[in-house]
PDB file of N, CA and C in Angstrom:
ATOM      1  N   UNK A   1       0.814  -1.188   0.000  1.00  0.00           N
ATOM      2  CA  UNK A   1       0.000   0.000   0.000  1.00  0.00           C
ATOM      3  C   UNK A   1       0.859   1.254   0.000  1.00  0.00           C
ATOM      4  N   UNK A   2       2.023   1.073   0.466  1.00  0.00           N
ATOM      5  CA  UNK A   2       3.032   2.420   0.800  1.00  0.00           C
ATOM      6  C   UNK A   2       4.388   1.976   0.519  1.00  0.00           C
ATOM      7  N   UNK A   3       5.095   2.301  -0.689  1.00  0.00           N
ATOM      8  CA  UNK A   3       6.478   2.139  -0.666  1.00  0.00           C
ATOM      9  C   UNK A   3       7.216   3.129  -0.706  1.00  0.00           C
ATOM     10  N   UNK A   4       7.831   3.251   0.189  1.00  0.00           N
ATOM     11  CA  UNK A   4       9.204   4.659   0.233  1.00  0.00           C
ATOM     12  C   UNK A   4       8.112   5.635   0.163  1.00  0.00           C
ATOM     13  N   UNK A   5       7.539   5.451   1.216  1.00  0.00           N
ATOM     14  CA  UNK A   5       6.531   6.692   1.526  1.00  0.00           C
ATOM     15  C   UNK A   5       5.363   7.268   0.584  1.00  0.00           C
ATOM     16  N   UNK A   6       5.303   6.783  -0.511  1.00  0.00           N
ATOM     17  CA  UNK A   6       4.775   7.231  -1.368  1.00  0.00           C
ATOM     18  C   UNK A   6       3.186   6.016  -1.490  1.00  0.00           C
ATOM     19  N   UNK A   7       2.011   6.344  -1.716  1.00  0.00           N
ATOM     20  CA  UNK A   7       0.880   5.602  -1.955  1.00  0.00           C
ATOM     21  C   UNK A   7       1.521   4.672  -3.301  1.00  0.00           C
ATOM     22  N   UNK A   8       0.428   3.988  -3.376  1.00  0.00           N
ATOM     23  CA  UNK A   8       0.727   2.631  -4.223  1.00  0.00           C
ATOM     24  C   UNK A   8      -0.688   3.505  -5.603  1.00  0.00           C
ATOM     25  N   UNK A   9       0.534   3.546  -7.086  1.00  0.00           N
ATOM     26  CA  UNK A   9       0.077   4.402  -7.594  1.00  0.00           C
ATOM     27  C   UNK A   9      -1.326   3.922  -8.364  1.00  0.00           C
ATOM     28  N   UNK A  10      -1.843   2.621  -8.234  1.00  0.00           N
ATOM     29  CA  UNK A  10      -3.113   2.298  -8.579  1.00  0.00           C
ATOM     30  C   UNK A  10      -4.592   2.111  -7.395  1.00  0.00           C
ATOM     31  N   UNK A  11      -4.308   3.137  -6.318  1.00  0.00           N
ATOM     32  CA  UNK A  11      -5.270   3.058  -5.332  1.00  0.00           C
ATOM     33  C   UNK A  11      -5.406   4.331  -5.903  1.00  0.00           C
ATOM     34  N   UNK A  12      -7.103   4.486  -5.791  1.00  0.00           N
ATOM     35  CA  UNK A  12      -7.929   6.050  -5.545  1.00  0.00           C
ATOM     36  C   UNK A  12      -7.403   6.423  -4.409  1.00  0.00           C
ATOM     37  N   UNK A  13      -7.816   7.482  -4.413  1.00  0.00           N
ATOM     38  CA  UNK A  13      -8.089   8.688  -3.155  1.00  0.00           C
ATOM     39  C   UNK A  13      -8.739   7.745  -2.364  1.00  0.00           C
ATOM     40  N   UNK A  14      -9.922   7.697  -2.421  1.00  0.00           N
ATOM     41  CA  UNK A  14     -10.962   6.852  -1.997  1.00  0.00           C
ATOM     42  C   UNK A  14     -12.051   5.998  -2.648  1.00  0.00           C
ATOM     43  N   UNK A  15     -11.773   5.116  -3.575  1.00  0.00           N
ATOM     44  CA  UNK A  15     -12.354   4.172  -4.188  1.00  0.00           C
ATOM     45  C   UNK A  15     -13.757   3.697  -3.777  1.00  0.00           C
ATOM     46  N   UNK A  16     -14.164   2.997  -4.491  1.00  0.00           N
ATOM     47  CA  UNK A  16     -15.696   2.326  -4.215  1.00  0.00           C
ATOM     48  C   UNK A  16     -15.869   1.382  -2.917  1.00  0.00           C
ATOM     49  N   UNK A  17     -14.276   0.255  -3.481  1.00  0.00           N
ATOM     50  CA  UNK A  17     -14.441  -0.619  -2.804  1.00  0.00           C
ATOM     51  C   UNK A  17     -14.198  -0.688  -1.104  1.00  0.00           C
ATOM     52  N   UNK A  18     -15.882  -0.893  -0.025  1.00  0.00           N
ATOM     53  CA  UNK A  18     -15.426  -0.551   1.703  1.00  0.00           C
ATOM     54  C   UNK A  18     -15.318  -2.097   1.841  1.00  0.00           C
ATOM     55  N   UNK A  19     -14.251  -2.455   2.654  1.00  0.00           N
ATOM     56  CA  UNK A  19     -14.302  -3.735   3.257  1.00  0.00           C
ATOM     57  C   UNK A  19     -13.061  -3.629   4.456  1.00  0.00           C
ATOM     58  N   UNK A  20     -13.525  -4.897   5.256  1.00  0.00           N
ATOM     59  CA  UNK A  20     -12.637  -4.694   6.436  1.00  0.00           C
ATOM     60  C   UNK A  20     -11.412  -4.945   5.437  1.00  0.00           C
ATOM     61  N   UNK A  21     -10.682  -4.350   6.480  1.00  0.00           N
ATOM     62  CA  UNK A  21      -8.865  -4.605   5.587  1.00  0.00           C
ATOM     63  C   UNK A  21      -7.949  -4.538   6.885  1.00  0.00           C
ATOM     64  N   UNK A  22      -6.640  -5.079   6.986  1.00  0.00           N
ATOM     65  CA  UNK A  22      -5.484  -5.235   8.020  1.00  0.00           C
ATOM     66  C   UNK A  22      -4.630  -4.924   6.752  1.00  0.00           C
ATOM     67  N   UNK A  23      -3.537  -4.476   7.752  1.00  0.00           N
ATOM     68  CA  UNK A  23      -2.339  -4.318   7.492  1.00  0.00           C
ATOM     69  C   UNK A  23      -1.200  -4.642   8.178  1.00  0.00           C
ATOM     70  N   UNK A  24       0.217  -4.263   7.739  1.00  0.00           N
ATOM     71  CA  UNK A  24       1.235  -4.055   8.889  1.00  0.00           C
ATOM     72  C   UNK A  24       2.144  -3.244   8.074  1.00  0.00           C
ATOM     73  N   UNK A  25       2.349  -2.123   8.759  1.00  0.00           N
ATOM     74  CA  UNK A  25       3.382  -1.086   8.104  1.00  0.00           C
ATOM     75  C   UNK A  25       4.809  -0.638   9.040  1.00  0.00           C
ATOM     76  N   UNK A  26       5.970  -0.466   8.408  1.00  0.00           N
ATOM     77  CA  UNK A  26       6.874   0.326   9.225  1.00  0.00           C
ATOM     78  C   UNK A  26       7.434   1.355   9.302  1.00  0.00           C
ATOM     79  N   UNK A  27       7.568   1.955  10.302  1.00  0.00           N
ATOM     80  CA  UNK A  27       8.096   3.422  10.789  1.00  0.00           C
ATOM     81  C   UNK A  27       9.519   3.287  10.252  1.00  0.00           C
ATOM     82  N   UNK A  28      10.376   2.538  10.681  1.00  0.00           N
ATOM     83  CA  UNK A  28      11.277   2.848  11.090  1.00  0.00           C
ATOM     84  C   UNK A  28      11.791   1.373  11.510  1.00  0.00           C
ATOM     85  N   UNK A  29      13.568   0.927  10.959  1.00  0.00           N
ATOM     86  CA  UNK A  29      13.914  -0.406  11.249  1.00  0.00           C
ATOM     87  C   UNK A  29      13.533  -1.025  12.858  1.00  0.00           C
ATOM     88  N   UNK A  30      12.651  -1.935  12.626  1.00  0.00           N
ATOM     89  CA  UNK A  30      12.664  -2.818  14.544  1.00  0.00           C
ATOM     90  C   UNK A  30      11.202  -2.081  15.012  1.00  0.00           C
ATOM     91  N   UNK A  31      10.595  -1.486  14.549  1.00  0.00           N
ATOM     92  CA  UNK A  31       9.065  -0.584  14.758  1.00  0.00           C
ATOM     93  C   UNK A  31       8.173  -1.175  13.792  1.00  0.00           C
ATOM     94  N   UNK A  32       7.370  -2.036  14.172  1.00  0.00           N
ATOM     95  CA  UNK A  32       5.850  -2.343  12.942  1.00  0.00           C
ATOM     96  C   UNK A  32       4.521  -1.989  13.847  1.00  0.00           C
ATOM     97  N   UNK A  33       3.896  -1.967  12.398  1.00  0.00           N
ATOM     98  CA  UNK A  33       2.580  -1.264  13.460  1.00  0.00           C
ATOM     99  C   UNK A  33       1.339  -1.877  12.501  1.00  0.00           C
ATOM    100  N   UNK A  34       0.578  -2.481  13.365  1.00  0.00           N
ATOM    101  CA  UNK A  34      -0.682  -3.844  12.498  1.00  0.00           C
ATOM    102  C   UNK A  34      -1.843  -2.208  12.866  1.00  0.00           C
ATOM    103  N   UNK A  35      -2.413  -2.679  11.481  1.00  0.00           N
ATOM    104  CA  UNK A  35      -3.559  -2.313  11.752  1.00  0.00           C
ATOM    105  C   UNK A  35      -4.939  -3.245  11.100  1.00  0.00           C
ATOM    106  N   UNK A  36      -5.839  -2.894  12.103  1.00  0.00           N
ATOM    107  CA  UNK A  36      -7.348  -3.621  12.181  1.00  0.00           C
ATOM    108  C   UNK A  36      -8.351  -2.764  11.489  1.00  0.00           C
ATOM    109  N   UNK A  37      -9.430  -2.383  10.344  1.00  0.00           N
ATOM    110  CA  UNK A  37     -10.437  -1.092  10.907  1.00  0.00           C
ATOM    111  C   UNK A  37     -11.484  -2.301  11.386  1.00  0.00           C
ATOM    112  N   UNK A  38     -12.048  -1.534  11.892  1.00  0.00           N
ATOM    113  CA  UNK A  38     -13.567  -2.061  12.523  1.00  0.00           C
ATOM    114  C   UNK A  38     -14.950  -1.762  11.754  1.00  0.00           C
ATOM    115  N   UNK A  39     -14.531  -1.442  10.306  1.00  0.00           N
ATOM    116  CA  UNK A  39     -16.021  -1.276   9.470  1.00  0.00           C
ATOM    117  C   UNK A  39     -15.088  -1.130   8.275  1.00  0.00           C
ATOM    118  N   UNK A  40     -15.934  -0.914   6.988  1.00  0.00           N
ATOM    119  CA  UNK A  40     -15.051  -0.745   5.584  1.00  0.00           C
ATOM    120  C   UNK A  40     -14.364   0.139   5.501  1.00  0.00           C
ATOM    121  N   UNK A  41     -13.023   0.254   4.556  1.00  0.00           N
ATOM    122  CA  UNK A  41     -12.532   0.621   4.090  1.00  0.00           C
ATOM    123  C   UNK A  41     -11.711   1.072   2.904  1.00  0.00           C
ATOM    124  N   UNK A  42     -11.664   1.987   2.255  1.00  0.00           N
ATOM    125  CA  UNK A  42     -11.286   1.866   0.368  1.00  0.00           C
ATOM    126  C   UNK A  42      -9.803   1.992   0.535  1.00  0.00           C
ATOM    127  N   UNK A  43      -8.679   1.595   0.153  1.00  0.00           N
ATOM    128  CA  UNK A  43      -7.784   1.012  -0.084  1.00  0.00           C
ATOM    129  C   UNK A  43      -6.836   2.442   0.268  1.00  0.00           C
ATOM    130  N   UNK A  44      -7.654   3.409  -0.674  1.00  0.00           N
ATOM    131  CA  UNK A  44      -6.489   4.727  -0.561  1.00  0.00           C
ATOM    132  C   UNK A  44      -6.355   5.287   0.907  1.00  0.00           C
ATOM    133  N   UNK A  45      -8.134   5.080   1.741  1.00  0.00           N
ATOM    134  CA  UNK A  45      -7.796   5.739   2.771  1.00  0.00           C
ATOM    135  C   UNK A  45      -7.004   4.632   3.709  1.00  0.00           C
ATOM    136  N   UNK A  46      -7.400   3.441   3.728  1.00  0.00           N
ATOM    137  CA  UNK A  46      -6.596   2.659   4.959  1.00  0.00           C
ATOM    138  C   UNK A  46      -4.885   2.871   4.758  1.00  0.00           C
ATOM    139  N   UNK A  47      -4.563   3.019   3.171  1.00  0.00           N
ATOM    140  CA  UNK A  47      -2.994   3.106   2.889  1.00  0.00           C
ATOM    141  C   UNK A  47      -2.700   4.740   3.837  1.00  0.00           C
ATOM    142  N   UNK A  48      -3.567   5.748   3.311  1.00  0.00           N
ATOM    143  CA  UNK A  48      -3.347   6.898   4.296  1.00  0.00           C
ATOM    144  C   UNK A  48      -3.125   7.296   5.792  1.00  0.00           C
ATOM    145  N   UNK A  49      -3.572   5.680   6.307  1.00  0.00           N
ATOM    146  CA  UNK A  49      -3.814   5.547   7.517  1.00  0.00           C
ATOM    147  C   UNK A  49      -2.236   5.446   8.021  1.00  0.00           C
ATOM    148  N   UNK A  50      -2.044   4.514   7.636  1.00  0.00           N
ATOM    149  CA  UNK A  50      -0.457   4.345   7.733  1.00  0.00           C
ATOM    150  C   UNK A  50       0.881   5.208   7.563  1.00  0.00           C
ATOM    151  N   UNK A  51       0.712   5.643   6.112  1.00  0.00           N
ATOM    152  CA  UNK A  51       1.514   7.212   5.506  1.00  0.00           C
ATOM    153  C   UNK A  51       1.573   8.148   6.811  1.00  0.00           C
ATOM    154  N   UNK A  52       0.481   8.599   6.969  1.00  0.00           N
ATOM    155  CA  UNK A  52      -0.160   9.882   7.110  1.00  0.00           C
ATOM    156  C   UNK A  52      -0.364  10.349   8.515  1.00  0.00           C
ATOM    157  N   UNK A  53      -1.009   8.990   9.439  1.00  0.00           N
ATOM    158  CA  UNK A  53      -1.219   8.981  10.353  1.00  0.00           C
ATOM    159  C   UNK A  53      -0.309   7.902  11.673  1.00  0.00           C
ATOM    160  N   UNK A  54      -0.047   7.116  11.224  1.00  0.00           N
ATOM    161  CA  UNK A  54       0.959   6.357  12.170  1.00  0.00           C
ATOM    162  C   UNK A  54       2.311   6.330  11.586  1.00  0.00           C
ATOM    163  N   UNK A  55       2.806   7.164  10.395  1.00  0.00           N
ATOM    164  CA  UNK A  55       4.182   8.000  10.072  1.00  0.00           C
ATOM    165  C   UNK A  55       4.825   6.395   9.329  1.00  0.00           C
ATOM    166  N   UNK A  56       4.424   5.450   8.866  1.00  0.00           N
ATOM    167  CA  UNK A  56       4.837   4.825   8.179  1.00  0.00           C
ATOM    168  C   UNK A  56       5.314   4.518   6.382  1.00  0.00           C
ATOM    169  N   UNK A  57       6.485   4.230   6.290  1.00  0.00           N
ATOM    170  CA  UNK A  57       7.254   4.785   5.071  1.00  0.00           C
ATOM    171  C   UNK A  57       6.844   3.521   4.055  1.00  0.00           C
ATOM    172  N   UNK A  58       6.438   2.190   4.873  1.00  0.00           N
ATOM    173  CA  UNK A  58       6.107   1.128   3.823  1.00  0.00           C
ATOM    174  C   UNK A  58       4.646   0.197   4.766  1.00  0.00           C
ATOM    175  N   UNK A  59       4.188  -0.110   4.275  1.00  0.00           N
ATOM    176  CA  UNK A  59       3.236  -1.028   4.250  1.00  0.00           C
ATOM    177  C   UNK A  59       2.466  -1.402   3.544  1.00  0.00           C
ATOM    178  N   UNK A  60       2.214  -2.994   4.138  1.00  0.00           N
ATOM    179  CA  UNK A  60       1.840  -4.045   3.158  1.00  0.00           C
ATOM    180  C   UNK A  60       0.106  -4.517   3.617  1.00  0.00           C
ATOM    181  N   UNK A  61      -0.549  -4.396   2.629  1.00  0.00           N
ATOM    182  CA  UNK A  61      -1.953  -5.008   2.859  1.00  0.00           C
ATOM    183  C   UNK A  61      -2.066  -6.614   3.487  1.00  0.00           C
ATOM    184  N   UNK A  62      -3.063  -7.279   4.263  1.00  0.00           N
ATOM    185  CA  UNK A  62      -2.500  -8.574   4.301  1.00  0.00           C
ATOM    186  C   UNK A  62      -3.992  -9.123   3.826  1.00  0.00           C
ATOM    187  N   UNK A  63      -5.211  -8.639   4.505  1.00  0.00           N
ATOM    188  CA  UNK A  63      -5.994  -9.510   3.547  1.00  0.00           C
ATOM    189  C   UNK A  63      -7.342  -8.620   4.569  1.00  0.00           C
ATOM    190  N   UNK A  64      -8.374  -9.134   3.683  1.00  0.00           N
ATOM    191  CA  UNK A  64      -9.749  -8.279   4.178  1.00  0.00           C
ATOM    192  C   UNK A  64     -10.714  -9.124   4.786  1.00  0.00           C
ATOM    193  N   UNK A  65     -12.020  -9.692   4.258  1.00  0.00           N
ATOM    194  CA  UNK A  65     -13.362 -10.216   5.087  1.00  0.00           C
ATOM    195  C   UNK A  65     -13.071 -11.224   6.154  1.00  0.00           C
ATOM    196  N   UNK A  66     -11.814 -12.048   6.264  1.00  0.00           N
ATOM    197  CA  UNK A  66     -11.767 -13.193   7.152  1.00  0.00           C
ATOM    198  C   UNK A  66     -10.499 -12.267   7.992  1.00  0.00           C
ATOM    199  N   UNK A  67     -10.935 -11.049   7.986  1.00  0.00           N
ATOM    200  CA  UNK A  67      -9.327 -10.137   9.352  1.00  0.00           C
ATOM    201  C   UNK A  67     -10.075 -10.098  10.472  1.00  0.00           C
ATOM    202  N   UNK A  68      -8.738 -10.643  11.649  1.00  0.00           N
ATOM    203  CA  UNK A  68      -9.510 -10.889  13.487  1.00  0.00           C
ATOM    204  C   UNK A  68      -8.484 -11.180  13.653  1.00  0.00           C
ATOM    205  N   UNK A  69      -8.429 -10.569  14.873  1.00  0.00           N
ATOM    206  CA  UNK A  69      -7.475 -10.615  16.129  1.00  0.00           C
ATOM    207  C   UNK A  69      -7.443 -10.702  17.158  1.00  0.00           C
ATOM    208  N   UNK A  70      -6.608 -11.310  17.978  1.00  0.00           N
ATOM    209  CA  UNK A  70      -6.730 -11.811  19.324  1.00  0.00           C
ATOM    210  C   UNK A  70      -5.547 -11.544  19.898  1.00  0.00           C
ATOM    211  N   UNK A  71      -5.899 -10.368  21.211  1.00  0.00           N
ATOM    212  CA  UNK A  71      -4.948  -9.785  21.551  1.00  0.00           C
ATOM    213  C   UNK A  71      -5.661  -9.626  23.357  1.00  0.00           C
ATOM    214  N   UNK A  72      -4.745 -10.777  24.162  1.00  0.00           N
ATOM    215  CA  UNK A  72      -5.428 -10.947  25.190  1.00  0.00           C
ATOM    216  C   UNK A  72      -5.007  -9.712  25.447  1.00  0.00           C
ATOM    217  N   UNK A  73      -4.038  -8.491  25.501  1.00  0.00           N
ATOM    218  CA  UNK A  73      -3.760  -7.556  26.751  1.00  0.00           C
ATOM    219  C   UNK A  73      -5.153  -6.802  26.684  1.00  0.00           C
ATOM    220  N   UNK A  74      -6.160  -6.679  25.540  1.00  0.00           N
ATOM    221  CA  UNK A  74      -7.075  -5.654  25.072  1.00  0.00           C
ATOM    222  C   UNK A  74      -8.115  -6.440  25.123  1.00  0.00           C
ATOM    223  N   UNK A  75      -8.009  -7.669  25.681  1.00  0.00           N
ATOM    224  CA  UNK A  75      -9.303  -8.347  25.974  1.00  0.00           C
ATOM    225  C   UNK A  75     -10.084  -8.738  24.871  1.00  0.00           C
ATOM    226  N   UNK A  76      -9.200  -8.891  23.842  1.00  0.00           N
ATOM    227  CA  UNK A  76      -9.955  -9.034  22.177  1.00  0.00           C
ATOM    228  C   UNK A  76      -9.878 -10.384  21.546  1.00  0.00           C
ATOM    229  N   UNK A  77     -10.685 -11.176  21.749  1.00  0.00           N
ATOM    230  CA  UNK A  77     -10.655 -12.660  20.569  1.00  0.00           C
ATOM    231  C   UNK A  77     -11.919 -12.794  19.749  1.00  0.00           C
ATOM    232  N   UNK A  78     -11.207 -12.293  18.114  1.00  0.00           N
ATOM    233  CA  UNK A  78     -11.888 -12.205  17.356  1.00  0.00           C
ATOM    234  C   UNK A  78     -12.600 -13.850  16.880  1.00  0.00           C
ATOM    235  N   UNK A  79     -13.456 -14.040  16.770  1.00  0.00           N
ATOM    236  CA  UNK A  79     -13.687 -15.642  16.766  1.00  0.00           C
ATOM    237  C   UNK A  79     -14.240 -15.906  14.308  1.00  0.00           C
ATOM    238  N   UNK A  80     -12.847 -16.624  14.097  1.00  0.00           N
ATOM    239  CA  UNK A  80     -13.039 -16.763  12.659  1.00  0.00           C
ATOM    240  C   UNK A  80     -12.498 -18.523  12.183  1.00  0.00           C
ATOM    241  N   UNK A  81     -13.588 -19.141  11.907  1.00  0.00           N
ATOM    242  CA  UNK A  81     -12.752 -20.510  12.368  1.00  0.00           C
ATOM    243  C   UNK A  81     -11.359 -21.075  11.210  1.00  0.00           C
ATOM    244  N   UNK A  82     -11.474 -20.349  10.223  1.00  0.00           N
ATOM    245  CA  UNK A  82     -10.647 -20.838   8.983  1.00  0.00           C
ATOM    246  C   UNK A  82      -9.713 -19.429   8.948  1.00  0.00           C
ATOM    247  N   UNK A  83      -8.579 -19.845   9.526  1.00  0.00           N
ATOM    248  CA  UNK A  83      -7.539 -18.528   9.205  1.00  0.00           C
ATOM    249  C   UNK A  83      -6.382 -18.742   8.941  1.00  0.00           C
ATOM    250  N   UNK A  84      -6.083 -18.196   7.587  1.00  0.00           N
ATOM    251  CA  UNK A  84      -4.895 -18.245   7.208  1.00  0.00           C
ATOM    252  C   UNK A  84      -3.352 -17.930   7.639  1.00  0.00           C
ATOM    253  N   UNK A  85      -2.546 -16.797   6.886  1.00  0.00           N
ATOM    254  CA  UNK A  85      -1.741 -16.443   7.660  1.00  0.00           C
ATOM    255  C   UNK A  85      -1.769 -15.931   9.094  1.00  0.00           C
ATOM    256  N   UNK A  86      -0.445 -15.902   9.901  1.00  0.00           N
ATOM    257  CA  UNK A  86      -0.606 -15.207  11.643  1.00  0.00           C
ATOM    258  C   UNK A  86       0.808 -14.318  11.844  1.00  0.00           C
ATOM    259  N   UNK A  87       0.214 -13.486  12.576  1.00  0.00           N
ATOM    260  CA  UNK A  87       1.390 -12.832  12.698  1.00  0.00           C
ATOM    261  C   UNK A  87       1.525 -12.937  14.351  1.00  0.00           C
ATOM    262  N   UNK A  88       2.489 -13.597  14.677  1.00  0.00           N
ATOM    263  CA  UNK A  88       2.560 -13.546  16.531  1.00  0.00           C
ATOM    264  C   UNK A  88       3.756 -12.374  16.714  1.00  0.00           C
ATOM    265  N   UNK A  89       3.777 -11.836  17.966  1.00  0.00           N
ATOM    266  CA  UNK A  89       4.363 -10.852  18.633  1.00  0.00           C
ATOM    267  C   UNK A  89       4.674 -11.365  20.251  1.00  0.00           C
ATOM    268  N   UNK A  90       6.029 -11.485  19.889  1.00  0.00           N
ATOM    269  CA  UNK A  90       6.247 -12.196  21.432  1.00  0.00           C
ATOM    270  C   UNK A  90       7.822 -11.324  21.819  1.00  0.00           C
ATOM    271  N   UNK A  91       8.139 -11.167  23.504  1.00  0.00           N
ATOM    272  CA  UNK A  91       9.012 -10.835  23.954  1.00  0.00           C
ATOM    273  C   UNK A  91      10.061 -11.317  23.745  1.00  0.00           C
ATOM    274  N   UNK A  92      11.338 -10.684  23.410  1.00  0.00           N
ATOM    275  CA  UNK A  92      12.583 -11.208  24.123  1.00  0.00           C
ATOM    276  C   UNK A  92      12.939 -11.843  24.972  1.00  0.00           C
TER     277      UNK A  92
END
């Protein structure tokens, strides 16, 4: 969605298409930052989300209608029984 800071040059502004969408973009080497929305979204604004608003120079779309997450610190288990890729986040 974002390479070298720049939008990905075949997304609208804000396109037709709303659907849930995730991501994971980075700031900065050793800094990633996932994002969830919680209702639709058109491609240009969720990429903006990242750019624009959480200061990220690249990010990558990962996938839309089957996105959920489960993140005990936030008390969140998204319940989806067929899920593909995962991204875990664990301590040192």
């Amino acid at each position: 969605m974002v390479i070298g800071g720049k939008l990905h040059p075949r997304f609208d502004t804000d396109g037709p298409s709303r659907m849930m969408r995730n991501g994971l973009g980075v700031a900065r080497i050793g800094t990633a930052t996932y994002a969830l929305c919680e209702e639709g979204v058109s491609f240009g604004r969720f990429a903006r989300l990242f750019r624009d608003e959480l200061g990220c120079t690249d990010a990558l779309y990962l996938d839309g209608t089957v996105s959920s997450l489960w993140d005990p610190g936030a008390r969140r288990r998204d319940a989806y029984p067929s899920l593909g890729p995962m991204i875990a986040v664990f301590r040192p």
